[in-house]
PDB file of N, CA and C in Angstrom:
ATOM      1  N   UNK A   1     157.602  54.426 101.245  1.00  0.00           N
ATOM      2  CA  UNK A   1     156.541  54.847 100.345  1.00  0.00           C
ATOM      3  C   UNK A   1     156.313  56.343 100.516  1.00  0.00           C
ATOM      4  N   UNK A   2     156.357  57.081  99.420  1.00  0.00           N
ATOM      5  CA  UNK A   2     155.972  58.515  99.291  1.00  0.00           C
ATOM      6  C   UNK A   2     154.265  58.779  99.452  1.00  0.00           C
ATOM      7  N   UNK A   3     153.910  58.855 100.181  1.00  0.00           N
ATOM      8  CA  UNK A   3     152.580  59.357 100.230  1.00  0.00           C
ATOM      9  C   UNK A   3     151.715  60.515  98.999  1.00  0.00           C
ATOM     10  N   UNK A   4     151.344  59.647  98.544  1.00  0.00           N
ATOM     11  CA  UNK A   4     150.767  60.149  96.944  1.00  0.00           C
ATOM     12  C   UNK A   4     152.145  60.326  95.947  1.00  0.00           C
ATOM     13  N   UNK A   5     153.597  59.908  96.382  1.00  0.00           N
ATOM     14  CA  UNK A   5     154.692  59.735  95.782  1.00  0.00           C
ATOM     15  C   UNK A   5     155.182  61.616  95.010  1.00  0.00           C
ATOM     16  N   UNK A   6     154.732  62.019  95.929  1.00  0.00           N
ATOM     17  CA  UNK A   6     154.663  63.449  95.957  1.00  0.00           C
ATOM     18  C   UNK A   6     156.224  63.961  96.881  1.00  0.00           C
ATOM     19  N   UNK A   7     157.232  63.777  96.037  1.00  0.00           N
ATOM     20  CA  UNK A   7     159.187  63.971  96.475  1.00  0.00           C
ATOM     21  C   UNK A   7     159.033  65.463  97.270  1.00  0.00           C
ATOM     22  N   UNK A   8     158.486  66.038  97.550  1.00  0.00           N
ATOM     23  CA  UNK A   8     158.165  67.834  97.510  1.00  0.00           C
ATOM     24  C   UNK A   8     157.042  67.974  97.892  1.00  0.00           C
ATOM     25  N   UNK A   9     156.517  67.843  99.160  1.00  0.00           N
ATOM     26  CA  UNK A   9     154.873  68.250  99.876  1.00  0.00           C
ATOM     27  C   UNK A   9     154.497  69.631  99.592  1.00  0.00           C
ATOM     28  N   UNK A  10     155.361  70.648  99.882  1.00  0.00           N
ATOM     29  CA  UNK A  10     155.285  71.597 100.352  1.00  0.00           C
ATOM     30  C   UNK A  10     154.904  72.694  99.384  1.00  0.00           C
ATOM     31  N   UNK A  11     153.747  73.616  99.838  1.00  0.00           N
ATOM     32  CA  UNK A  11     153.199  74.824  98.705  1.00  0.00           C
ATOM     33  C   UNK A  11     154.150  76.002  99.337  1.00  0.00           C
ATOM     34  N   UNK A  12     154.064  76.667  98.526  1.00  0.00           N
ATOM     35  CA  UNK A  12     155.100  78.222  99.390  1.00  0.00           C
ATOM     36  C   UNK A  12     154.313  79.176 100.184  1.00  0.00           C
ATOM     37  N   UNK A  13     152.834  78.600 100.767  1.00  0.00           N
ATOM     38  CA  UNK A  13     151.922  79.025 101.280  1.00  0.00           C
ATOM     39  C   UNK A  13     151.749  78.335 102.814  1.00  0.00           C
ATOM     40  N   UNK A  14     152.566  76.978 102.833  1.00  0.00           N
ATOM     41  CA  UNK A  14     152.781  76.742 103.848  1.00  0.00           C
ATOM     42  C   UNK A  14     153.300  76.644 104.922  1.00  0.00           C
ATOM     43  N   UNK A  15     153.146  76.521 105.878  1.00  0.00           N
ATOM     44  CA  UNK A  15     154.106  76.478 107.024  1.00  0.00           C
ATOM     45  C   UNK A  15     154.044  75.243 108.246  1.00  0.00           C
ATOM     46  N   UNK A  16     155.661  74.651 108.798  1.00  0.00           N
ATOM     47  CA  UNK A  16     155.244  73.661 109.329  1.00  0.00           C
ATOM     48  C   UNK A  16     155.264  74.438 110.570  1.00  0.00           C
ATOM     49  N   UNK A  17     155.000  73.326 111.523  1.00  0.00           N
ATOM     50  CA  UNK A  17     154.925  73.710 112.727  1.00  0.00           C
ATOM     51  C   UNK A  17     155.983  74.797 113.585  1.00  0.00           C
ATOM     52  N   UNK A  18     155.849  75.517 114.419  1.00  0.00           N
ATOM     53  CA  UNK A  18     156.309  76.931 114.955  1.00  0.00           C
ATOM     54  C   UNK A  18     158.133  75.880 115.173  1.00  0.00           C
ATOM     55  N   UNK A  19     157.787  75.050 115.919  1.00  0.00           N
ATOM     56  CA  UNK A  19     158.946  74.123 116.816  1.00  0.00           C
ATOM     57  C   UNK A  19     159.909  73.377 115.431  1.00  0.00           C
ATOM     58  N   UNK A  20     159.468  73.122 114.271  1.00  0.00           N
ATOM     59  CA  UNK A  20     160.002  72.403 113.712  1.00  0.00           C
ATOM     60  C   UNK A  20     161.548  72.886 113.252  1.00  0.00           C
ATOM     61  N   UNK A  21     162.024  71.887 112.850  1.00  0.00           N
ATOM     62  CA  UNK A  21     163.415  72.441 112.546  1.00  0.00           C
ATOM     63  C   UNK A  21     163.983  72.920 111.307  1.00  0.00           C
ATOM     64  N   UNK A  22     164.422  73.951 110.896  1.00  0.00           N
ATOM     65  CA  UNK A  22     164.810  74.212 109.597  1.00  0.00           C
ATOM     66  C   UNK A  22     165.074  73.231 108.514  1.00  0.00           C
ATOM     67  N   UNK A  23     164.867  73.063 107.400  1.00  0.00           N
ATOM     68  CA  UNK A  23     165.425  72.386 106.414  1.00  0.00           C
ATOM     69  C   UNK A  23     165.009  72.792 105.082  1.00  0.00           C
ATOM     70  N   UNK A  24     166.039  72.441 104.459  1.00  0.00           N
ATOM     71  CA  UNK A  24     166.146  72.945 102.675  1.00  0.00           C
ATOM     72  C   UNK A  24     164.454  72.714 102.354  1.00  0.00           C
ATOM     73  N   UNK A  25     164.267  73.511 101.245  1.00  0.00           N
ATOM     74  CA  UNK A  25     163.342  73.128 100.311  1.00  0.00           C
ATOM     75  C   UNK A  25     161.148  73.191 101.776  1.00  0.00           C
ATOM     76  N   UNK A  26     161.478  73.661 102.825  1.00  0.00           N
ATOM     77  CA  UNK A  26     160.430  74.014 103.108  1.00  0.00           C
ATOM     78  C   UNK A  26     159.923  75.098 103.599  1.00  0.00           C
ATOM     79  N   UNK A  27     159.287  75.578 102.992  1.00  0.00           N
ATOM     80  CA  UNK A  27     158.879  77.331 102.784  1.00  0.00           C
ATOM     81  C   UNK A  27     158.905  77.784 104.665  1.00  0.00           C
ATOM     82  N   UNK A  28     159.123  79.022 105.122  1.00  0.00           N
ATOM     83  CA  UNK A  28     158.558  79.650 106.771  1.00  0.00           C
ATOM     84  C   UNK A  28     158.186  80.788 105.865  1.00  0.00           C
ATOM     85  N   UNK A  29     157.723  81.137 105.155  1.00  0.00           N
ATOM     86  CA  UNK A  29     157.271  83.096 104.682  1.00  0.00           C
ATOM     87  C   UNK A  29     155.752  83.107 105.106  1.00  0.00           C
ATOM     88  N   UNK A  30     156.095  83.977 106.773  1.00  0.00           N
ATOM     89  CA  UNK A  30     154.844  83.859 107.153  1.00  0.00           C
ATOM     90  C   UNK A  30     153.807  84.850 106.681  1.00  0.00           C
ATOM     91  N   UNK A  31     154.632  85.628 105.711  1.00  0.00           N
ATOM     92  CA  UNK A  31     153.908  86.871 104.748  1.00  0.00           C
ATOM     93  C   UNK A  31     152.946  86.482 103.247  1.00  0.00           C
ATOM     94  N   UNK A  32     153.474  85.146 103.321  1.00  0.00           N
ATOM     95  CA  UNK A  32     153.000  84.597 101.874  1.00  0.00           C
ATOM     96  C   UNK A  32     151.552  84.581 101.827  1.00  0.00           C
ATOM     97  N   UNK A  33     150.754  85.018 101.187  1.00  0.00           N
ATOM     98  CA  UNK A  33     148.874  85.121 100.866  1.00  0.00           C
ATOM     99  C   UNK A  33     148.639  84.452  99.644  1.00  0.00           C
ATOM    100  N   UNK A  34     147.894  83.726  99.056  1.00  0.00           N
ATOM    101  CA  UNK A  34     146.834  83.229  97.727  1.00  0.00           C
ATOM    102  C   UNK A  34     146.231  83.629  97.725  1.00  0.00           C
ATOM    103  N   UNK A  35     145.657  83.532  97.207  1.00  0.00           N
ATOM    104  CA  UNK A  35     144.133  83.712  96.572  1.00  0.00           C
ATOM    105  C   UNK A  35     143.171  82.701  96.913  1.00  0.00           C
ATOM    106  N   UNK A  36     142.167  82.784  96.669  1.00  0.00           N
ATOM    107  CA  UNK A  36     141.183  81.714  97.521  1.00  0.00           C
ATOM    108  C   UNK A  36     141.113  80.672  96.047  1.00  0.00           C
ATOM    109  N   UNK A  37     141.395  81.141  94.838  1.00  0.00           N
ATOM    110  CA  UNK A  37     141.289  79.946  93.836  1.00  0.00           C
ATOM    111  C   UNK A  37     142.739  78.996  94.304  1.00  0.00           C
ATOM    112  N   UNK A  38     143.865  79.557  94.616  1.00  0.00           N
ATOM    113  CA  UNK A  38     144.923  79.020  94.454  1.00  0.00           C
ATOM    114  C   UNK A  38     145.116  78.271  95.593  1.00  0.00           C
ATOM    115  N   UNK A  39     143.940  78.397  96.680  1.00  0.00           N
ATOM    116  CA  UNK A  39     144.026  77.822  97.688  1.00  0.00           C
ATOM    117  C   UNK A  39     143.018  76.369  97.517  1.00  0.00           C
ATOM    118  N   UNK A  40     142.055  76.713  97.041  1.00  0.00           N
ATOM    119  CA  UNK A  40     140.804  75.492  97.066  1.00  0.00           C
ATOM    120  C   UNK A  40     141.509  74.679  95.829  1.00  0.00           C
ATOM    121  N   UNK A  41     142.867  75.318  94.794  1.00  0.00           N
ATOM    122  CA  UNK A  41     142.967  74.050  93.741  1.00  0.00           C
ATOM    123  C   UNK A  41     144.546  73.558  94.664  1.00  0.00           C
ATOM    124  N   UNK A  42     145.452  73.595  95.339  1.00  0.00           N
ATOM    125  CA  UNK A  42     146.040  73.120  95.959  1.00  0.00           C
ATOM    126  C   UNK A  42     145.179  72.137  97.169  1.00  0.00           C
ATOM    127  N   UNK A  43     144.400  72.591  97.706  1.00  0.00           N
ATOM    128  CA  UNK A  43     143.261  71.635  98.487  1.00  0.00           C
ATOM    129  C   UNK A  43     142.269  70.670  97.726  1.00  0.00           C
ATOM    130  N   UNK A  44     141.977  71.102  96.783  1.00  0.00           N
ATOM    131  CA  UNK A  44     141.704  69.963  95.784  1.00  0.00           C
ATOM    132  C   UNK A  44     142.441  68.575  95.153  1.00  0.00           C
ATOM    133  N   UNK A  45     143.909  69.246  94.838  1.00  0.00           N
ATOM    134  CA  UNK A  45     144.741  68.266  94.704  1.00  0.00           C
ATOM    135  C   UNK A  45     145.003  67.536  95.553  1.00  0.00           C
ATOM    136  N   UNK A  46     145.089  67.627  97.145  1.00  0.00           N
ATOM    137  CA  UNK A  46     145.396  67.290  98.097  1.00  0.00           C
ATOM    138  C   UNK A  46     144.197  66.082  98.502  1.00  0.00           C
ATOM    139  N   UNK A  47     143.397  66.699  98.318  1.00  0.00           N
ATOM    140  CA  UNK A  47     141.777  65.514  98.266  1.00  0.00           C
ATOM    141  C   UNK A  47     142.215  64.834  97.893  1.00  0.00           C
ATOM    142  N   UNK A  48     142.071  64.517  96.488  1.00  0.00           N
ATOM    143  CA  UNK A  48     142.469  63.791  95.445  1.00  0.00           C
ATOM    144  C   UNK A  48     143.208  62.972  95.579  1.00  0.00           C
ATOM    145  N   UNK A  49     144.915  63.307  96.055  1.00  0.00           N
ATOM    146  CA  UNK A  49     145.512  62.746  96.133  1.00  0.00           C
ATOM    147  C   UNK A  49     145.395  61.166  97.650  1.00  0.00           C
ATOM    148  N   UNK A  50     145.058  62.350  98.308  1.00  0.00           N
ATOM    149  CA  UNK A  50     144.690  61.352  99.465  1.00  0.00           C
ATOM    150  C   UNK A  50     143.477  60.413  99.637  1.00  0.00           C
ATOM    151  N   UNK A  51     142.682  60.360  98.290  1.00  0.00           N
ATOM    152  CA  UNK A  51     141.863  59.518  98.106  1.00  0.00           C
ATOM    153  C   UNK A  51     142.581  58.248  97.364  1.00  0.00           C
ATOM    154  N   UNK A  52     143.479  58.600  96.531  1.00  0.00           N
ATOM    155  CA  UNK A  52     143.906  57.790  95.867  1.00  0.00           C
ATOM    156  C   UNK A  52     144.613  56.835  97.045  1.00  0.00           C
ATOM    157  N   UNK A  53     145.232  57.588  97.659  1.00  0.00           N
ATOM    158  CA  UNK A  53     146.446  57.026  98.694  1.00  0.00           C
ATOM    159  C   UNK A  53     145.208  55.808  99.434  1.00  0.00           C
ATOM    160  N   UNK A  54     143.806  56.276 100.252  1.00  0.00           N
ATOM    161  CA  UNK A  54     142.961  55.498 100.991  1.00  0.00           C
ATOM    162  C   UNK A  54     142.765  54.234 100.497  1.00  0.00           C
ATOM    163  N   UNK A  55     142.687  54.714  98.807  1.00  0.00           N
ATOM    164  CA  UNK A  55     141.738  53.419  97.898  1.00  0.00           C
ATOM    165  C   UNK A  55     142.803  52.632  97.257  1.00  0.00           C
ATOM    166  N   UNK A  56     143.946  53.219  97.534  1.00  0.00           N
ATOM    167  CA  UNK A  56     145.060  51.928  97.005  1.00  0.00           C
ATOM    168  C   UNK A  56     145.401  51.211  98.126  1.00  0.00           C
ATOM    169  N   UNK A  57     145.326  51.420  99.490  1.00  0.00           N
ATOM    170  CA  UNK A  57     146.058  50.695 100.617  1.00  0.00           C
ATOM    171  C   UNK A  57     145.856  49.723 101.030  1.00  0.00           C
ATOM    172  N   UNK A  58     146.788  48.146 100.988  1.00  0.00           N
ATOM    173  CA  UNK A  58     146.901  47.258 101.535  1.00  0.00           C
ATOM    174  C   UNK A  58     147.490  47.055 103.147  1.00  0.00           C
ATOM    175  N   UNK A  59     147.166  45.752 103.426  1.00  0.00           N
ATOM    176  CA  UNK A  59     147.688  45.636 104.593  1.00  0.00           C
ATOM    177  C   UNK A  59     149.112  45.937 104.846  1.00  0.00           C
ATOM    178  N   UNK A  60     149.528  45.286 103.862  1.00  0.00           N
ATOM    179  CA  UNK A  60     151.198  45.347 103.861  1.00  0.00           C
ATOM    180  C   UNK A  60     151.895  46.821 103.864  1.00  0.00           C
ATOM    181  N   UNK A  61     150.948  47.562 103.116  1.00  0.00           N
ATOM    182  CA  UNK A  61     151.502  49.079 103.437  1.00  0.00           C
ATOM    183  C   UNK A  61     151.250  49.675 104.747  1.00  0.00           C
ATOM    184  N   UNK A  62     149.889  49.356 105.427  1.00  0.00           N
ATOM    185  CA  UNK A  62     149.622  49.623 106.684  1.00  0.00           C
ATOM    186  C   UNK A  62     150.298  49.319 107.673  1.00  0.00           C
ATOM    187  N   UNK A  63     151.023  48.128 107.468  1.00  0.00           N
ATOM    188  CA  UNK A  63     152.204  47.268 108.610  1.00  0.00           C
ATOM    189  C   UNK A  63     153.380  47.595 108.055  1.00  0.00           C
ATOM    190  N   UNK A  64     153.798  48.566 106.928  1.00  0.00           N
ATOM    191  CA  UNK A  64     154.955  49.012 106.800  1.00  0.00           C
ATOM    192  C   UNK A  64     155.472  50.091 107.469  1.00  0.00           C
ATOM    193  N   UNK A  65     156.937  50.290 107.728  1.00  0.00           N
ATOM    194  CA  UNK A  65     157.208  51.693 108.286  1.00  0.00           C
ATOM    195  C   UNK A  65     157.793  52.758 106.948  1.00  0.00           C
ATOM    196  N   UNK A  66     157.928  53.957 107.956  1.00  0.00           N
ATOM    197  CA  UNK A  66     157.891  54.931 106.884  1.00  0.00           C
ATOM    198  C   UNK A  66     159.417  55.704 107.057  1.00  0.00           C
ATOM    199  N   UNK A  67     160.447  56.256 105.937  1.00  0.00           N
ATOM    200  CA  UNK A  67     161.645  56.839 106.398  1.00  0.00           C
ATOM    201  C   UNK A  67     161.897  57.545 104.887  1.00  0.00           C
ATOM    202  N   UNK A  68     161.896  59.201 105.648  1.00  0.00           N
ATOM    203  CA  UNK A  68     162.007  59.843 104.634  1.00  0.00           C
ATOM    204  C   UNK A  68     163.327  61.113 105.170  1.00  0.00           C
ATOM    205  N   UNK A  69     164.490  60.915 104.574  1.00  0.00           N
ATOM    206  CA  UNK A  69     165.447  61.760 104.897  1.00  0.00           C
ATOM    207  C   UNK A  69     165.897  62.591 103.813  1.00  0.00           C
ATOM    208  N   UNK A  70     165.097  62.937 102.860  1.00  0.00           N
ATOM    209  CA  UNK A  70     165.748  63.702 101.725  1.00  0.00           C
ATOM    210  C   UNK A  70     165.246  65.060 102.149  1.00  0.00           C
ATOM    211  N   UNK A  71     166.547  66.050 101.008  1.00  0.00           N
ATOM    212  CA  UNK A  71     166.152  67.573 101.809  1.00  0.00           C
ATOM    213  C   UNK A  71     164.074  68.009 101.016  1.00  0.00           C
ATOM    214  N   UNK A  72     163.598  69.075 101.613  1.00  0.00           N
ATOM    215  CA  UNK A  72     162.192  69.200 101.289  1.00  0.00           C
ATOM    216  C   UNK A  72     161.352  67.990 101.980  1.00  0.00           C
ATOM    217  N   UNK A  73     161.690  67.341 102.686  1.00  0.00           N
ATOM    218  CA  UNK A  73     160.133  66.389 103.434  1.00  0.00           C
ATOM    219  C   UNK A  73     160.899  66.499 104.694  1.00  0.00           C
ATOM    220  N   UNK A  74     159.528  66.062 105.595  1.00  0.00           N
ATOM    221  CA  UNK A  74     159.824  65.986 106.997  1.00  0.00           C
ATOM    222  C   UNK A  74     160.534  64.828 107.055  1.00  0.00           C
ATOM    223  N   UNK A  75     161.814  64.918 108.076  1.00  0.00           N
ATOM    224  CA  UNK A  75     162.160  64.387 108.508  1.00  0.00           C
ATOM    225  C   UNK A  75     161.623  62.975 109.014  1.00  0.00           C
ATOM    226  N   UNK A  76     161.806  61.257 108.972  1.00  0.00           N
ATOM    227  CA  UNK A  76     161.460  60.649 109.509  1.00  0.00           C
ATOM    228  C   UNK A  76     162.122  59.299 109.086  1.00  0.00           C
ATOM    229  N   UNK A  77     162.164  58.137 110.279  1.00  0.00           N
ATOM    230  CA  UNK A  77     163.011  57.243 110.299  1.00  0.00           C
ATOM    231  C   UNK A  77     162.431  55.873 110.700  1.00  0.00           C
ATOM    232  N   UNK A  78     162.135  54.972 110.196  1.00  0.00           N
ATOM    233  CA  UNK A  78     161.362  53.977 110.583  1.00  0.00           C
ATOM    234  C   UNK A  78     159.946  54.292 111.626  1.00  0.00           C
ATOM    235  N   UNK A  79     158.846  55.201 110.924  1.00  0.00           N
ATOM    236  CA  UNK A  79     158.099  55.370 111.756  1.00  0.00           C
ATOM    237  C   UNK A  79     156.914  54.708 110.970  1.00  0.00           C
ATOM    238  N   UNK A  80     156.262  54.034 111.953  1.00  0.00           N
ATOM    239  CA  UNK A  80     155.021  52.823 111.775  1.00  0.00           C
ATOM    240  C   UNK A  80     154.244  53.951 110.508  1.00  0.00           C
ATOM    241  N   UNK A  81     153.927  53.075 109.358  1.00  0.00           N
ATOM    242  CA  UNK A  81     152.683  54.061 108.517  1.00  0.00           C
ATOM    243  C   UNK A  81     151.601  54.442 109.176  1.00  0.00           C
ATOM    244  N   UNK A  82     150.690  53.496 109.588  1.00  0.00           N
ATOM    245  CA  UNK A  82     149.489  54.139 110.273  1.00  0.00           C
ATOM    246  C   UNK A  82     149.551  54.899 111.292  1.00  0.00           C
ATOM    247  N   UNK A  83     150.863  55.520 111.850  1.00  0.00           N
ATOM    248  CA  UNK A  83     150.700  56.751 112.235  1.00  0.00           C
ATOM    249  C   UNK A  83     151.007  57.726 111.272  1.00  0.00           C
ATOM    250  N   UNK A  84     151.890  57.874 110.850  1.00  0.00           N
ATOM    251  CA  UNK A  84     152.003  58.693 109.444  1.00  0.00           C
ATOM    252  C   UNK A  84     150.387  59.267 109.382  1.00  0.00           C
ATOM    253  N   UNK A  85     150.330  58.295 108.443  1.00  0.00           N
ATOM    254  CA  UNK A  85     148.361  58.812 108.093  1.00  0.00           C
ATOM    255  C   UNK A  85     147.732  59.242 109.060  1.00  0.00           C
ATOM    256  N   UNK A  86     147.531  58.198 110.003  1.00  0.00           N
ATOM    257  CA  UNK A  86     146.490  59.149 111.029  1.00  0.00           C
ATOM    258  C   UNK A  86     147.344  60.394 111.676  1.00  0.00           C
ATOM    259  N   UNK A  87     148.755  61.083 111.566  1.00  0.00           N
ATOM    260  CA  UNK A  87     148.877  62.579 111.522  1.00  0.00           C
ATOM    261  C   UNK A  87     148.294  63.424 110.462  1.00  0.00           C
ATOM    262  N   UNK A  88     148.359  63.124 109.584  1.00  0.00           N
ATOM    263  CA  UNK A  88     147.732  63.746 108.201  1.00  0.00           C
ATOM    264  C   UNK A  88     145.919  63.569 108.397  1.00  0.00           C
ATOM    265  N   UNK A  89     145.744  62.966 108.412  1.00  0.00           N
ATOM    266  CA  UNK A  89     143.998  62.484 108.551  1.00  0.00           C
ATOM    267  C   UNK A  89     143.673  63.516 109.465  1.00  0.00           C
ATOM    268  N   UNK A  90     144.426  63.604 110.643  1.00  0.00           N
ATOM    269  CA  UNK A  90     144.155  64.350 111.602  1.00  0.00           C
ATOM    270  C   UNK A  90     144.392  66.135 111.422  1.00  0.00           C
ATOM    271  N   UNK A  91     145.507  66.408 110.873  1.00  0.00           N
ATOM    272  CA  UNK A  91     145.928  67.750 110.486  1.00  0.00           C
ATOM    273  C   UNK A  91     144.808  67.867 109.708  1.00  0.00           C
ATOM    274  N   UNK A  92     144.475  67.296 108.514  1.00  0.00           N
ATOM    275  CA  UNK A  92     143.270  67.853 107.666  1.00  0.00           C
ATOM    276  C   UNK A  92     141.890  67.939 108.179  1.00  0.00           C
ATOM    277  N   UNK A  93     141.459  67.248 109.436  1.00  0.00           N
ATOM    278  CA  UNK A  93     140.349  67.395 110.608  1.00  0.00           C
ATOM    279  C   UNK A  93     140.761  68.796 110.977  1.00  0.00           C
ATOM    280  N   UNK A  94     141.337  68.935 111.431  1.00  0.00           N
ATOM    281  CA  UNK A  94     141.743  70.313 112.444  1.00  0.00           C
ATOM    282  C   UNK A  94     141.905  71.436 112.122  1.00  0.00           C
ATOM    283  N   UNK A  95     142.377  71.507 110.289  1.00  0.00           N
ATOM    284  CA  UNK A  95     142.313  72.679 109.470  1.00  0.00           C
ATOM    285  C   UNK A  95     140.824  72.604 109.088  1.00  0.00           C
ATOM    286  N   UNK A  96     140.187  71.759 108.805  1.00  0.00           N
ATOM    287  CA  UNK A  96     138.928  71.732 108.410  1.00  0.00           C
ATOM    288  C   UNK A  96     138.304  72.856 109.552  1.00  0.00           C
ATOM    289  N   UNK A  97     138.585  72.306 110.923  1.00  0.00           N
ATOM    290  CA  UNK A  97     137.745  72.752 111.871  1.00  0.00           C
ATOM    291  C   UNK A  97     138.081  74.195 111.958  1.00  0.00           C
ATOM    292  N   UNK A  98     139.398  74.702 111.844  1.00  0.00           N
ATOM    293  CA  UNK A  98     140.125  76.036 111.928  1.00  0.00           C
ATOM    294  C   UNK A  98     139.190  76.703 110.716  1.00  0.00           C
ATOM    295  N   UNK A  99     139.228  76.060 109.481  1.00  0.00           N
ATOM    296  CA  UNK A  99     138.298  76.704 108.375  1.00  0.00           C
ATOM    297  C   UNK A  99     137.059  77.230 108.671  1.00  0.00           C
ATOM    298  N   UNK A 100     136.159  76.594 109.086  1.00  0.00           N
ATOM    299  CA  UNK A 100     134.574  76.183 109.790  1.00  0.00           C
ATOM    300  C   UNK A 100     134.748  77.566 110.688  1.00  0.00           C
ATOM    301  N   UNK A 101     135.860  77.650 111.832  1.00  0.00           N
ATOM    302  CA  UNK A 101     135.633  78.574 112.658  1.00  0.00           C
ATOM    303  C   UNK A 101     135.293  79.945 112.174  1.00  0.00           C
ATOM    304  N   UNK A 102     137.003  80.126 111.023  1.00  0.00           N
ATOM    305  CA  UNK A 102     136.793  81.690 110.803  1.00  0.00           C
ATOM    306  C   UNK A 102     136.038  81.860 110.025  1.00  0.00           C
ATOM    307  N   UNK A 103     135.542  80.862 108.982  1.00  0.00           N
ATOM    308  CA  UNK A 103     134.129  81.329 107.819  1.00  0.00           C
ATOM    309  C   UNK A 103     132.904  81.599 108.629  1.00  0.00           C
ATOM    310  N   UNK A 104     133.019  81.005 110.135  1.00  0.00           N
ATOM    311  CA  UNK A 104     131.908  81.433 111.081  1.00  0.00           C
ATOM    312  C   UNK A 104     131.810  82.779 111.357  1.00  0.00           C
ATOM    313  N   UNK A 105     132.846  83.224 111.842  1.00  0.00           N
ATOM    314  CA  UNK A 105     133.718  84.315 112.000  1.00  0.00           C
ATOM    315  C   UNK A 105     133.242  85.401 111.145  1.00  0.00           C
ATOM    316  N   UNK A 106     133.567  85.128 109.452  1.00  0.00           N
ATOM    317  CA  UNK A 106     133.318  86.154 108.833  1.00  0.00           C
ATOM    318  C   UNK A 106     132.268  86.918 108.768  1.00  0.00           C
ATOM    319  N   UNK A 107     131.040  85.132 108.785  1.00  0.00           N
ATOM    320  CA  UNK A 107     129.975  85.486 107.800  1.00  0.00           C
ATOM    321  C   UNK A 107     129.082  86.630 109.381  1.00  0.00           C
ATOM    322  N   UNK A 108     129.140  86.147 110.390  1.00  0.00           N
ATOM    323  CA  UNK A 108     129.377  87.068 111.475  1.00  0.00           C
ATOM    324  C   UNK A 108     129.557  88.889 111.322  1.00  0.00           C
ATOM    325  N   UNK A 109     130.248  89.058 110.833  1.00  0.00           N
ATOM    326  CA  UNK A 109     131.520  90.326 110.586  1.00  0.00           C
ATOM    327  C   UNK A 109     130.278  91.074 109.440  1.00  0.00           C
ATOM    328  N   UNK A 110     129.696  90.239 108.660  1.00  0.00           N
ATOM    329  CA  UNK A 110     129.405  90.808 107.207  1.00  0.00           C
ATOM    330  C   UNK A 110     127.682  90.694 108.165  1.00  0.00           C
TER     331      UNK A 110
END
């Protein structure tokens, strides 16, 4: 199962982890900047999408595993779904919290 059935995760704004391993089709331009609209409507979609994903899920998808080897997605091979999600659930906690910090940060600065 494609998670929000989205073949292509990746914005050209992102970056995976420092350790991860090269592969086709996922952006490293650690120079790349948006705009704060182009950022909150890619994070919008991303809501969205992952609401849909919450409010469609059965058991059977929860006890399914997950294997995604095409070029552009992470790498992965029979790995249990509910970890899947709870990495994602969790990455979007932690950017949240990274967000929270530096808007602390700014409003600080100003």
């Amino acid at each position: 199962m494609l998670l929000g059935g989205d073949t292509s995760p990746w914005q050209q704004v992102d970056l995976p982890w420092d350790e991860a391993p090269g592969r086709d089709g996922i952006p490293r331009d650690r120079e790349a900047r948006s705009s704060l609209d182009e950022v909150l409507t890619v994070l919008r979609q991303r809501q969205a999408m992952a609401r849909h994903v919450m409010e469609s899920l059965s058991d059977e998808q929860l006890a399914s595993d997950v294997t995604h080897t095409e070029p552009g997605r992470p790498w992965m091979e029979n790995s249990p779904f509910k970890e899947c999600l709870s990495i994602v659930l969790n990455e979007a906690w932690e950017h949240r919290l990274c967000a929270e910090r530096d808007l602390t940060a700014l409003e600080k600065e100003n």
